[in-house]
N, C-alpha and C. Protein backbone atom coordinates (compact mmCIF):
# COMPACT_ATOMS: atom_id res chain seq x y z
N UNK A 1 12.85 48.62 -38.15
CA UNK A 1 12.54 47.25 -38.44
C UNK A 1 13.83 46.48 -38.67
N UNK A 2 13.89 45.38 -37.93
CA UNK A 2 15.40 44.73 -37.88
C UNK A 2 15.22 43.49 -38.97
N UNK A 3 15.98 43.34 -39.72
CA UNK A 3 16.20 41.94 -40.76
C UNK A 3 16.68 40.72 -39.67
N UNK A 4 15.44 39.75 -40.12
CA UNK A 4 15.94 38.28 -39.10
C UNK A 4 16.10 37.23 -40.54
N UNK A 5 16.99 36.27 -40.37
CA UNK A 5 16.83 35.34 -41.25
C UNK A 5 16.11 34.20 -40.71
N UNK A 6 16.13 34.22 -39.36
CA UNK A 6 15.43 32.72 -38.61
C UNK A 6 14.75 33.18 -37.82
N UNK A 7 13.43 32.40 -37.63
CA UNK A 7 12.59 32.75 -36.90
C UNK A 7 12.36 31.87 -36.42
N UNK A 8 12.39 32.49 -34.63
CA UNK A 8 12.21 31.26 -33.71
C UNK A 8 11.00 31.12 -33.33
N UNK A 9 10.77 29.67 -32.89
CA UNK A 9 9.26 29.51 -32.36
C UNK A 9 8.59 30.38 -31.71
N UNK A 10 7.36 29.76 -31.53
CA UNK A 10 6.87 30.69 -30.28
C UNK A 10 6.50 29.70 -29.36
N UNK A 11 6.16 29.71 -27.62
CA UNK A 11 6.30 28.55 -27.27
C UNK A 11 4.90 28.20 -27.35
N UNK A 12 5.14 26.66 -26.82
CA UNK A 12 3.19 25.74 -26.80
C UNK A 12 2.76 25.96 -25.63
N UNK A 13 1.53 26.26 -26.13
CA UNK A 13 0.53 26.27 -24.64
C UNK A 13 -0.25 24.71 -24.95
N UNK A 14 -0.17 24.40 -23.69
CA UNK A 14 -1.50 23.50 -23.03
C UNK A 14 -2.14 23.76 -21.87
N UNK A 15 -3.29 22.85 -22.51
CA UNK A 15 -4.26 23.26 -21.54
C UNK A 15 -4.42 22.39 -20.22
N UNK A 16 -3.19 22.24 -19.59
CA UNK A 16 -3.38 20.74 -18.75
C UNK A 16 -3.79 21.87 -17.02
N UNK A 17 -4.72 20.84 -16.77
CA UNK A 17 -5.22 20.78 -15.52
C UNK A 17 -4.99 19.69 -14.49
N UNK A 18 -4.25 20.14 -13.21
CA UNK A 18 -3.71 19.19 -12.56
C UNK A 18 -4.61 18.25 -11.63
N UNK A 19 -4.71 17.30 -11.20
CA UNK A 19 -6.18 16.62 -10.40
C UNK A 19 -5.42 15.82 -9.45
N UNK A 20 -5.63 16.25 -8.14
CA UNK A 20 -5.68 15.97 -7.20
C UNK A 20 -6.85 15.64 -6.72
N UNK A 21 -6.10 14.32 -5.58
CA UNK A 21 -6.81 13.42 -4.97
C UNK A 21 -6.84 13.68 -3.38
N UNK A 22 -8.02 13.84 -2.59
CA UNK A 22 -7.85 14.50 -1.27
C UNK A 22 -8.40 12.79 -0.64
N UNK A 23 -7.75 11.83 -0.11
CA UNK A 23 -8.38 10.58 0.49
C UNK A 23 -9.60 10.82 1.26
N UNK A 24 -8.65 11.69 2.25
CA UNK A 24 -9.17 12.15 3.28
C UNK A 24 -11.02 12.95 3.48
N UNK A 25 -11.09 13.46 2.26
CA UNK A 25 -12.00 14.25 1.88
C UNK A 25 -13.07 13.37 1.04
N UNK A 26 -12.89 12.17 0.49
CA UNK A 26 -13.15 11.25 -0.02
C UNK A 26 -13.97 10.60 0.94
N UNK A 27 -13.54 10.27 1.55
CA UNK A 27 -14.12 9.40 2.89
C UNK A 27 -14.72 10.22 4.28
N UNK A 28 -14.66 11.54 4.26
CA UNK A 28 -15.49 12.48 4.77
C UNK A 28 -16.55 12.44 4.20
N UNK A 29 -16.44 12.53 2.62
CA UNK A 29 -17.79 12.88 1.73
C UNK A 29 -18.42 11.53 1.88
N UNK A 30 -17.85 10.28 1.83
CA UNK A 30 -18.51 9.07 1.68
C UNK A 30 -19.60 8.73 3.00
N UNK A 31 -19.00 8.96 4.55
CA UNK A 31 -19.81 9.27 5.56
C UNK A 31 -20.37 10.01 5.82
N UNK A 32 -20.45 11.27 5.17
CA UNK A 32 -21.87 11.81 5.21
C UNK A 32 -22.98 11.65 4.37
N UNK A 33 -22.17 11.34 3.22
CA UNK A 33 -23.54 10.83 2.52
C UNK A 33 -24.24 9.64 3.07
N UNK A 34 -23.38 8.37 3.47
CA UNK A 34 -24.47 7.60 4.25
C UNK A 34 -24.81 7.51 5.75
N UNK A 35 -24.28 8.51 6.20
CA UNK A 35 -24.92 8.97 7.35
C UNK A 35 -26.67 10.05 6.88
N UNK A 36 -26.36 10.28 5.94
CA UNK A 36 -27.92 10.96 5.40
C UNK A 36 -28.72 9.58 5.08
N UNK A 37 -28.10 9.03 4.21
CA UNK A 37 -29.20 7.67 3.56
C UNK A 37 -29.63 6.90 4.90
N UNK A 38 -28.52 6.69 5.65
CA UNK A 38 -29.38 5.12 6.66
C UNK A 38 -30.12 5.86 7.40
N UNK A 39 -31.35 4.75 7.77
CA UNK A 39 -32.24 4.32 8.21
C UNK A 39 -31.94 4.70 9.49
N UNK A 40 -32.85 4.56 10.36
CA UNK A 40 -32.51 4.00 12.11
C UNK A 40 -32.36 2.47 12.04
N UNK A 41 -32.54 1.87 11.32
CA UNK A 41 -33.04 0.56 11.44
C UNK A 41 -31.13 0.01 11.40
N UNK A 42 -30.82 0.91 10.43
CA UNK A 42 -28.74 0.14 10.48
C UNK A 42 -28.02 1.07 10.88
N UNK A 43 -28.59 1.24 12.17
CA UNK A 43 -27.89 2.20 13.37
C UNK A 43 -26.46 1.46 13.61
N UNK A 44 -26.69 -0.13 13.90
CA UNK A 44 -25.37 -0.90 14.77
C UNK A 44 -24.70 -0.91 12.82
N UNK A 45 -24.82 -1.19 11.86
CA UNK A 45 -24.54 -1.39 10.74
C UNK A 45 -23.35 0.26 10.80
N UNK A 46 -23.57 1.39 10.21
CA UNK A 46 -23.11 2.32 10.76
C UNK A 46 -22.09 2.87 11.40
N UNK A 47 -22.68 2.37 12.92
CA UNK A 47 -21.94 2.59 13.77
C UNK A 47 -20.68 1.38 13.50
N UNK A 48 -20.84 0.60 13.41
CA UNK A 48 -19.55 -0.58 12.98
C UNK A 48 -18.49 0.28 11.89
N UNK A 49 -19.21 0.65 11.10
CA UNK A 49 -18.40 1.36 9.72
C UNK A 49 -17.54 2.35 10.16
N UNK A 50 -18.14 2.99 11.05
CA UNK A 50 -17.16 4.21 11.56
C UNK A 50 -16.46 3.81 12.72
N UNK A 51 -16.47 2.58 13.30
CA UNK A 51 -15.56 2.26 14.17
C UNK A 51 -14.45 1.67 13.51
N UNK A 52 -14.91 0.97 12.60
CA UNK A 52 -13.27 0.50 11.51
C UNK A 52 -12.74 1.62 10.99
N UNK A 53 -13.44 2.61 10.19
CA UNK A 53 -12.67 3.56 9.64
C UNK A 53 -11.75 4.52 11.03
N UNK A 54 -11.67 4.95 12.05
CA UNK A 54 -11.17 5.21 12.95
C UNK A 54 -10.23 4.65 13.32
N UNK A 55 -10.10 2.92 13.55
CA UNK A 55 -9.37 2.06 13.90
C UNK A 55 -8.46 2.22 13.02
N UNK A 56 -8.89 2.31 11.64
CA UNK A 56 -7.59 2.03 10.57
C UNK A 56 -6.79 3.29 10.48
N UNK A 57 -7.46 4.71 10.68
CA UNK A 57 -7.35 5.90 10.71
C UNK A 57 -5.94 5.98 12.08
N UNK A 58 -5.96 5.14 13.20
CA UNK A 58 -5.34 5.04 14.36
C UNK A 58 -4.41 4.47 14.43
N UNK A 59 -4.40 3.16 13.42
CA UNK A 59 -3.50 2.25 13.36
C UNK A 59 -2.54 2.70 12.73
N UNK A 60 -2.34 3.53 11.45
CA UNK A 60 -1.38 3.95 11.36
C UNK A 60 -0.54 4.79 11.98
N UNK A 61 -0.96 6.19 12.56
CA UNK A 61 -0.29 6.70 13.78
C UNK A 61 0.65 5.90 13.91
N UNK A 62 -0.20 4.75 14.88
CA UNK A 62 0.62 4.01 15.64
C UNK A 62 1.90 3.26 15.07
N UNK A 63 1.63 3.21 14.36
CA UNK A 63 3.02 2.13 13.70
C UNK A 63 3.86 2.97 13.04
N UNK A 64 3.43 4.52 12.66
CA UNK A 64 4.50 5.48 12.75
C UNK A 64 5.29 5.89 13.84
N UNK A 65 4.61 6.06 14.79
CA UNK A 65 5.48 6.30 16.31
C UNK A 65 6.55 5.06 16.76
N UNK A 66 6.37 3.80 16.48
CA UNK A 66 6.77 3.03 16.98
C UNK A 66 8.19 2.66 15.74
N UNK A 67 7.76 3.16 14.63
CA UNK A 67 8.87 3.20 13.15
C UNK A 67 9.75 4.40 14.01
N UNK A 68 9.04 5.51 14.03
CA UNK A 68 9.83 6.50 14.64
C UNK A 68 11.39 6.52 15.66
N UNK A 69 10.56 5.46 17.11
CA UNK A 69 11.18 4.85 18.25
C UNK A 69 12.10 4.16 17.72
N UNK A 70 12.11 3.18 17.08
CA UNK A 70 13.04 1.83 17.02
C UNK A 70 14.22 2.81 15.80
N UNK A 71 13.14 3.72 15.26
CA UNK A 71 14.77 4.53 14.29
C UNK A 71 15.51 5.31 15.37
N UNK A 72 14.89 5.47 15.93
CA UNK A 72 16.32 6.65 17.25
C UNK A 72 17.12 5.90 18.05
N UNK A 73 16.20 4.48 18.69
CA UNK A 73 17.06 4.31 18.84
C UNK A 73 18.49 3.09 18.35
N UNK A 74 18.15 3.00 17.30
CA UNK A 74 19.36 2.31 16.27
C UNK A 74 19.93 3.25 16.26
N UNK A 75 19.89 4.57 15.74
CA UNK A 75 20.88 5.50 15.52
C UNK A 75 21.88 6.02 16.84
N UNK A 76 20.87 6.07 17.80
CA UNK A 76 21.66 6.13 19.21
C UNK A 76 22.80 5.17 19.46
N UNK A 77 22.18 3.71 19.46
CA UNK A 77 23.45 2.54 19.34
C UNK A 77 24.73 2.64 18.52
N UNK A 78 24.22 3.18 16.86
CA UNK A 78 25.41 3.53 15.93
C UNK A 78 26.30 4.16 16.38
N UNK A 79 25.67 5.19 16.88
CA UNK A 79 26.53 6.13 17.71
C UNK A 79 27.72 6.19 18.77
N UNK A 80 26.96 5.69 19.42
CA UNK A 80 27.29 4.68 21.19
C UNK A 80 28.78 3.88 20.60
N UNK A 81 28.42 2.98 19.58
CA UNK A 81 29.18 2.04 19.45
C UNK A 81 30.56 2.65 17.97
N UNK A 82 30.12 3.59 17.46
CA UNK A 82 31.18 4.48 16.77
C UNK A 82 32.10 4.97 17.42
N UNK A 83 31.27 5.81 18.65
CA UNK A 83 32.11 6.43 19.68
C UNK A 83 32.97 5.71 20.33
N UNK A 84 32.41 5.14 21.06
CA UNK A 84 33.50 3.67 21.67
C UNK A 84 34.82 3.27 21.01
N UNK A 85 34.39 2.82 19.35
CA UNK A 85 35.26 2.18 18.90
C UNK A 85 36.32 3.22 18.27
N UNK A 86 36.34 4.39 17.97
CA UNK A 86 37.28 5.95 17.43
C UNK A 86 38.08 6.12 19.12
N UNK A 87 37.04 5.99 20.12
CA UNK A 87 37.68 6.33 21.04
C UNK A 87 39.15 5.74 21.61
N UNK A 88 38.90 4.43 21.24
CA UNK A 88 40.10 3.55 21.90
C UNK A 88 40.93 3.05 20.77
């Protein structure tokens, strides 16, 4: 048995639980549930809903690819025009 004069803590527990948010899964769950509820009657109603959510789903892509493009080629020009100017 060893003599301590100080005694150190012991450490804290918590009880934390982390919560994540899935969008994606959000709005899967949200269209099927009202793909169960409607009617036939708000077939075109519906069908509209899931043509925007797609569109918006698309639109971004797109304006990533095109963020993508215009960054390569600025960096290409930087380049181009670094080179040029070290060169001479």
């Amino acid at each position: 048995m060893a003599l301590t004069f100080f005694k150190t803590p012991k450490n804290k527990k918590f009880n934390y639980k982390p919560v994540y948010y899935d969008k994606k899964k959000d709005e899967r769950e949200k269209r099927q549930k009202s793909a169960i509820e409607d009617e036939p009657d708000n077939y075109e109603d519906a069908l509209r809903a899931r043509m925007q959510a797609r569109w918006k789903r698309n639109a971004g892509a797109k304006e990533k690819r095109t963020s993508n493009t215009r960054l390569i080629i600025i960096i290409l020009a930087l380049a181009l025009v670094l080179y040029l100017f070290f060169l001479r």
